[in-house]
N, C-alpha and C. Protein backbone atom coordinates (compact mmCIF):
# COMPACT_ATOMS: atom_id res chain seq x y z
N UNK A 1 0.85 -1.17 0.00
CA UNK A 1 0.00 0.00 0.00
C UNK A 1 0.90 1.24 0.00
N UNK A 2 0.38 2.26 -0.78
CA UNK A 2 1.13 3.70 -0.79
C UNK A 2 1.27 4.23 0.41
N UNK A 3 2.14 5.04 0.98
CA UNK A 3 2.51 5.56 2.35
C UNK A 3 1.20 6.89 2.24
N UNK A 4 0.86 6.54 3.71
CA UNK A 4 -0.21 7.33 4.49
C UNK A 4 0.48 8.52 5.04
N UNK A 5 0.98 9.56 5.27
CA UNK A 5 1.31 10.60 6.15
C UNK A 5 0.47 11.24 6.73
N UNK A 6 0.81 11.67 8.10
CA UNK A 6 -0.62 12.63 8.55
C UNK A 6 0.16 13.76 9.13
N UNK A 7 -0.39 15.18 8.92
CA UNK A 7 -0.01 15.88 9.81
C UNK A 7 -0.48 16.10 11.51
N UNK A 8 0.25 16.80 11.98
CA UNK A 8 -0.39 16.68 13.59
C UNK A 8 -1.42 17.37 14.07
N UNK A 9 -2.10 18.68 13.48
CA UNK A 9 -3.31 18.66 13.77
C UNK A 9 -4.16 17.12 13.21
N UNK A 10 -3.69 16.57 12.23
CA UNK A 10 -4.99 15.61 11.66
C UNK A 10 -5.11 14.63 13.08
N UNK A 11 -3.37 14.34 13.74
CA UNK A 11 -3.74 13.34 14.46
C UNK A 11 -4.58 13.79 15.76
N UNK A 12 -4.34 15.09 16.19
CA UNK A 12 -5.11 15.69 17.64
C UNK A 12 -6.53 15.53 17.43
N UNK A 13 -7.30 16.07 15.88
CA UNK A 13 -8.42 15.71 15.29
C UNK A 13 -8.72 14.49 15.62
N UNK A 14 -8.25 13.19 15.32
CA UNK A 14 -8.50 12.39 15.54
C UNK A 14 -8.66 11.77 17.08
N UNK A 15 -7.75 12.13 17.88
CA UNK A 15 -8.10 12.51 19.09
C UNK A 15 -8.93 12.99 20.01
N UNK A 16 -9.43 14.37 19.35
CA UNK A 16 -10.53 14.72 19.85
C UNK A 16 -11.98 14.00 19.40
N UNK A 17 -11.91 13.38 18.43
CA UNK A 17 -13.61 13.04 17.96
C UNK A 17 -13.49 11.53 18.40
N UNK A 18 -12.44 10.92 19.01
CA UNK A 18 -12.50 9.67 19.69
C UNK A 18 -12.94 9.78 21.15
N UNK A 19 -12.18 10.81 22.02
CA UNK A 19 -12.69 11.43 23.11
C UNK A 19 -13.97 11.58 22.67
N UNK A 20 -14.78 12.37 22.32
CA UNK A 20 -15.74 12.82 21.78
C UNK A 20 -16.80 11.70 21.86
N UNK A 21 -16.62 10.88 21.07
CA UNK A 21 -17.11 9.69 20.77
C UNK A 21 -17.66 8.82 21.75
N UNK A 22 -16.44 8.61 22.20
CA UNK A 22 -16.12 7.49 23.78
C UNK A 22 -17.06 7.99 24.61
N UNK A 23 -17.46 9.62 25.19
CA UNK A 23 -18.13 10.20 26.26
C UNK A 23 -19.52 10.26 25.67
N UNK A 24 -19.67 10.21 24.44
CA UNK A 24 -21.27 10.64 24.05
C UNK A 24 -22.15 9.52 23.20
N UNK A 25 -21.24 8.47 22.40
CA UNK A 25 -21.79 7.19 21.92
C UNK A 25 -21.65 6.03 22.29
N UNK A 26 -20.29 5.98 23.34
CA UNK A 26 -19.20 4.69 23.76
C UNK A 26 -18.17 4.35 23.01
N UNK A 27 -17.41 3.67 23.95
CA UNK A 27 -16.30 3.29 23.42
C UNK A 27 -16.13 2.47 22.46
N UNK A 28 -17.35 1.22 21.97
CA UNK A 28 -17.14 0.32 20.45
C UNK A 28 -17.61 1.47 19.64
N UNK A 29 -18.43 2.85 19.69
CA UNK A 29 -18.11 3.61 18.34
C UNK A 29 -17.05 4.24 18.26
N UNK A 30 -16.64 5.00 19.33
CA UNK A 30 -14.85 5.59 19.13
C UNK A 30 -14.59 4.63 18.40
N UNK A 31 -14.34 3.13 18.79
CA UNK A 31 -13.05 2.66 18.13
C UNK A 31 -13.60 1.95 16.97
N UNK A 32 -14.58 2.00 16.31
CA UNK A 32 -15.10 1.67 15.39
C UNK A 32 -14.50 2.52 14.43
N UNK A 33 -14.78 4.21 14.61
CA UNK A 33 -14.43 5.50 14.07
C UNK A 33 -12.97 4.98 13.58
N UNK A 34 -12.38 5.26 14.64
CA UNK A 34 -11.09 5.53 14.32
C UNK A 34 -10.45 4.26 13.39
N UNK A 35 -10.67 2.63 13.71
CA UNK A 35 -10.62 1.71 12.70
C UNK A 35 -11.41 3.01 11.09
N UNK A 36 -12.56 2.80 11.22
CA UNK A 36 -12.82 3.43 10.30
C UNK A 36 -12.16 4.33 9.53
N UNK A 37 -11.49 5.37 10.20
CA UNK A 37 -10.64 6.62 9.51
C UNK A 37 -9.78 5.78 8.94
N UNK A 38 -9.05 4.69 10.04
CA UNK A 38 -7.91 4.54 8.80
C UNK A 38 -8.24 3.54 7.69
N UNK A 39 -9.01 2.65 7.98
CA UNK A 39 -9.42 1.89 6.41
C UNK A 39 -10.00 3.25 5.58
N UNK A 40 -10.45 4.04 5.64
CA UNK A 40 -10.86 5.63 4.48
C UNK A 40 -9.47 6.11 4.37
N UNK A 41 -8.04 6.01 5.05
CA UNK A 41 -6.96 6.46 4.67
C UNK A 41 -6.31 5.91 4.08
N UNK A 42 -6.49 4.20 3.91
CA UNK A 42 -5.98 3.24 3.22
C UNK A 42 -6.69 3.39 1.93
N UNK A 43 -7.73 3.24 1.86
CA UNK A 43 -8.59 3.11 0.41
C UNK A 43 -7.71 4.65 -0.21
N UNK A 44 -8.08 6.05 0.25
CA UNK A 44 -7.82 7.14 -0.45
C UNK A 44 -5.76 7.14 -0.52
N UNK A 45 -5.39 6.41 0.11
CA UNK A 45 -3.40 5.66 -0.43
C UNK A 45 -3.82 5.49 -1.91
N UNK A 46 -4.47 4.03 -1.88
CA UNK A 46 -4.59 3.35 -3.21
C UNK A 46 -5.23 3.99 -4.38
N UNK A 47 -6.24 4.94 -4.20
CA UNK A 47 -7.08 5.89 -4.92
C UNK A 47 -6.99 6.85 -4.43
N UNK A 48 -5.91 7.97 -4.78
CA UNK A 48 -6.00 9.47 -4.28
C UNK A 48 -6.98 10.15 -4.57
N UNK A 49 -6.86 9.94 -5.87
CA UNK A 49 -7.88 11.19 -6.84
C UNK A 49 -9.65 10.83 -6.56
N UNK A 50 -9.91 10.00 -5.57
CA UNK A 50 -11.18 10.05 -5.39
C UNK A 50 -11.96 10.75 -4.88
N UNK A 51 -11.36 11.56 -3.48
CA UNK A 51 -11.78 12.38 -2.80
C UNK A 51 -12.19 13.60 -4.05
N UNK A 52 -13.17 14.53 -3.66
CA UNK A 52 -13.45 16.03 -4.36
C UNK A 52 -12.72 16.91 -4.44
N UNK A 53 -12.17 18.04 -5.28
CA UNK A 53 -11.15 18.53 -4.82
C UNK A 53 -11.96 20.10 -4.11
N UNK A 54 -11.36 20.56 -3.09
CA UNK A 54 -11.49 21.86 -2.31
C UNK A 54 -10.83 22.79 -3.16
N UNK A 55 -11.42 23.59 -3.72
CA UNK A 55 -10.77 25.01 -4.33
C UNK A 55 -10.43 26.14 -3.86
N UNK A 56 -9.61 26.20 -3.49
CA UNK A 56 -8.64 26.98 -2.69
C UNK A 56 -7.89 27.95 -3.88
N UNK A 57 -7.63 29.13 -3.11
CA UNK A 57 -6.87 29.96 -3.66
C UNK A 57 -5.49 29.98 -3.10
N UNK A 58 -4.53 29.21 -1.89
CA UNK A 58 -3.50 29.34 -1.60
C UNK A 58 -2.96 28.18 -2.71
N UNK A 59 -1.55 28.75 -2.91
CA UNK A 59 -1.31 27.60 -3.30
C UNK A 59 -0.41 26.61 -3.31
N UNK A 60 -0.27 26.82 -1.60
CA UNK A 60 0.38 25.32 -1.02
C UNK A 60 -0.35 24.12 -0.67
N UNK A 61 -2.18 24.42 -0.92
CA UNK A 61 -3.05 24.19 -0.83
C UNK A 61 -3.80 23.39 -1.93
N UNK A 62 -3.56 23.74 -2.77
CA UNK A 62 -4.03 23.78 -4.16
C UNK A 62 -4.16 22.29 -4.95
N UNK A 63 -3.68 21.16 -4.16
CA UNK A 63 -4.48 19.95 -4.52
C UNK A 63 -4.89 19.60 -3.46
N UNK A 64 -5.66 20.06 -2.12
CA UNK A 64 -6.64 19.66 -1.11
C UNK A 64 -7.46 19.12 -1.89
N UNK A 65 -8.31 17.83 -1.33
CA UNK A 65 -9.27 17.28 -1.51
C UNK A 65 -9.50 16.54 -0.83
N UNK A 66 -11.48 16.04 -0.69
CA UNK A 66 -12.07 15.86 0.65
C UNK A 66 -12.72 14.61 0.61
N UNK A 67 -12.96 13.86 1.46
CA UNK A 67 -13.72 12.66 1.32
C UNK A 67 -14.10 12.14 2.94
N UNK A 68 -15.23 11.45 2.82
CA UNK A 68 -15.78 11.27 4.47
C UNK A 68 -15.36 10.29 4.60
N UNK A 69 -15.11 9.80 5.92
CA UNK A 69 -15.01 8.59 6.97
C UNK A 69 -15.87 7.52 6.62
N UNK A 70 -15.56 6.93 6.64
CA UNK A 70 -16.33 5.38 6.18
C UNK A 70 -17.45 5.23 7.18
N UNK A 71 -18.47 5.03 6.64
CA UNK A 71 -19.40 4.93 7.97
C UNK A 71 -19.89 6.05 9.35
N UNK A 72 -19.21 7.06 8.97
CA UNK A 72 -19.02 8.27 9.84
C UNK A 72 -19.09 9.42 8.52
N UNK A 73 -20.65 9.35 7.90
CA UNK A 73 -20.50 10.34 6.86
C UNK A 73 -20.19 12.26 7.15
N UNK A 74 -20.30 12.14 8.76
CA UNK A 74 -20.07 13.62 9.12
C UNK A 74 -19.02 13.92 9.43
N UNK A 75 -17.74 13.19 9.17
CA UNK A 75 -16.44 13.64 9.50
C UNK A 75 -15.95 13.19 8.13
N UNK A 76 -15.16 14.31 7.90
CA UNK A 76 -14.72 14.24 6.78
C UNK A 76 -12.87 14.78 6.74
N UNK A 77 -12.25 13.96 5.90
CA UNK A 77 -11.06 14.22 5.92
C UNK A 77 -10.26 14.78 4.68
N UNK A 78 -9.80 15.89 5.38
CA UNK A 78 -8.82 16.85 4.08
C UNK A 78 -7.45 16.41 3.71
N UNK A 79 -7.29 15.68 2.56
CA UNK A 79 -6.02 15.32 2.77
C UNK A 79 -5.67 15.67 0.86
N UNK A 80 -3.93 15.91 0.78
CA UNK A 80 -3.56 16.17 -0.41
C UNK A 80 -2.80 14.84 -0.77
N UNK A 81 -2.93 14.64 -2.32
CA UNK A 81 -2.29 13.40 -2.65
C UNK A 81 -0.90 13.49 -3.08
N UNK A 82 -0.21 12.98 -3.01
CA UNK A 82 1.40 13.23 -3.02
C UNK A 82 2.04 12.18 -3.76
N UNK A 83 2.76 12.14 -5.01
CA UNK A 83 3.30 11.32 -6.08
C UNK A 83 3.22 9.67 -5.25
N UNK A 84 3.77 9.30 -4.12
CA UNK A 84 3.91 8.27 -3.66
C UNK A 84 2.93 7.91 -2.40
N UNK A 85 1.64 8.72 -2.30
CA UNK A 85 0.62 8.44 -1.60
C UNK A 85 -0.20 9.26 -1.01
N UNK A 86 -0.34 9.55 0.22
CA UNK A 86 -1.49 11.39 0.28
C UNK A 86 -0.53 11.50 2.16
N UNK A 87 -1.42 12.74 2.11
CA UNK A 87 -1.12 13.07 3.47
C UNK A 87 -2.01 13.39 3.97
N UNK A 88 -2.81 13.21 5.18
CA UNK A 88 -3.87 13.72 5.79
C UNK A 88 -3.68 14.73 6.70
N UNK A 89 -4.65 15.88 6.43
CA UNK A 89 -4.30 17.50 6.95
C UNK A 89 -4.86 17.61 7.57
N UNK A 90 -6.47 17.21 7.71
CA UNK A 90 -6.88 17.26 8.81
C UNK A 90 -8.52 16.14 9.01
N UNK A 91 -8.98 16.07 9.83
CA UNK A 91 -10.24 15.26 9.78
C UNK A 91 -11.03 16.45 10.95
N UNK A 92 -12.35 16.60 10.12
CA UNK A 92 -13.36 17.80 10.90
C UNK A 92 -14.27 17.48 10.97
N UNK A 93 -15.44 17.69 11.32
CA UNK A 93 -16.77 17.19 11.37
C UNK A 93 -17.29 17.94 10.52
N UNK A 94 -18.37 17.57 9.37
CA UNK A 94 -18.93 18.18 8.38
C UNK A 94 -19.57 19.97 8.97
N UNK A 95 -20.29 20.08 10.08
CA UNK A 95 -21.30 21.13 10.79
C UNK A 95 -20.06 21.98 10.96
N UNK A 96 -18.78 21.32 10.95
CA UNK A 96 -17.85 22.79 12.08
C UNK A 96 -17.52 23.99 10.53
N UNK A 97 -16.73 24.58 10.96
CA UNK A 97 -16.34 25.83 10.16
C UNK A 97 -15.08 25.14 9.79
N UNK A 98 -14.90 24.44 8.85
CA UNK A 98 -14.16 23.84 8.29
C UNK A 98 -13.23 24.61 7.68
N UNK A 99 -13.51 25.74 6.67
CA UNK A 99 -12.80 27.17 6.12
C UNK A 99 -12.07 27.38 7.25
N UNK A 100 -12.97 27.99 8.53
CA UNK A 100 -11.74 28.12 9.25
C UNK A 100 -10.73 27.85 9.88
N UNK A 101 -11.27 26.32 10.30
CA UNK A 101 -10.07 25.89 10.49
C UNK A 101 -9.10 25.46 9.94
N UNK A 102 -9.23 25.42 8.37
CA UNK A 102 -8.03 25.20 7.53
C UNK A 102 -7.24 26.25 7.73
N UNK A 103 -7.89 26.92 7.94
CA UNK A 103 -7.06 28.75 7.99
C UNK A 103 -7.41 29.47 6.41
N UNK A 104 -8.87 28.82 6.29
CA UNK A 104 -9.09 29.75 4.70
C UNK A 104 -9.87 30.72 4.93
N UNK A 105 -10.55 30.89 5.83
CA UNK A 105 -11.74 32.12 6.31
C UNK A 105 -10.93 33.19 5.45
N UNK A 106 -11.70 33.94 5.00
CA UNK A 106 -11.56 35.47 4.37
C UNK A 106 -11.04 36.47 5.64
């Protein structure tokens, strides 16, 4: 399989919506989730270009593209694809201000 990279907000993200999870659905959906994220990080290795792409005007930015969590259609993960596999930038919940926390807000 193509190499997965994540940056470290993606992994605190992931962190928090497991916490999250654990206190408000239980602990077999946390860890359902998080299994989940990474089989959606494995599939989008093997198939980058599946995710949508985010159109962005920066352009260190500029092949972002988005695709949801397997089974967790409200978290969705921003990740760019990279000659030898993708990197994941961040994972957000569909409702949050996603713009902003990329740091794209106007």
């Amino acid at each position: 399989m193509p190499p997965i990279s994540q940056r470290e907000a993606a992994r605190r993200d992931l962190i928090e919506h497991f916490v999250y999870l654990a206190e408000h659905a239980g602990l077999d959906v946390a860890e359902r989730f998080l299994s989940q994220a990474e089989a959606s990080f494995a599939d989008l290795a093997r198939q980058p270009m599946m995710g949508a792409p985010v159109q962005l005007k920066r352009p260190d930015l500029a092949s972002m593209r988005k695709w949801r969590v397997k089974d967790f259609d409200n978290h969705l993960i921003f990740y760019q694809p990279r000659p030898d596999g993708v990197c994941i930038v961040r994972v957000l919940h569909a409702a949050s201000d996603w713009w902003g926390l990329l740091g794209l807000a106007e």
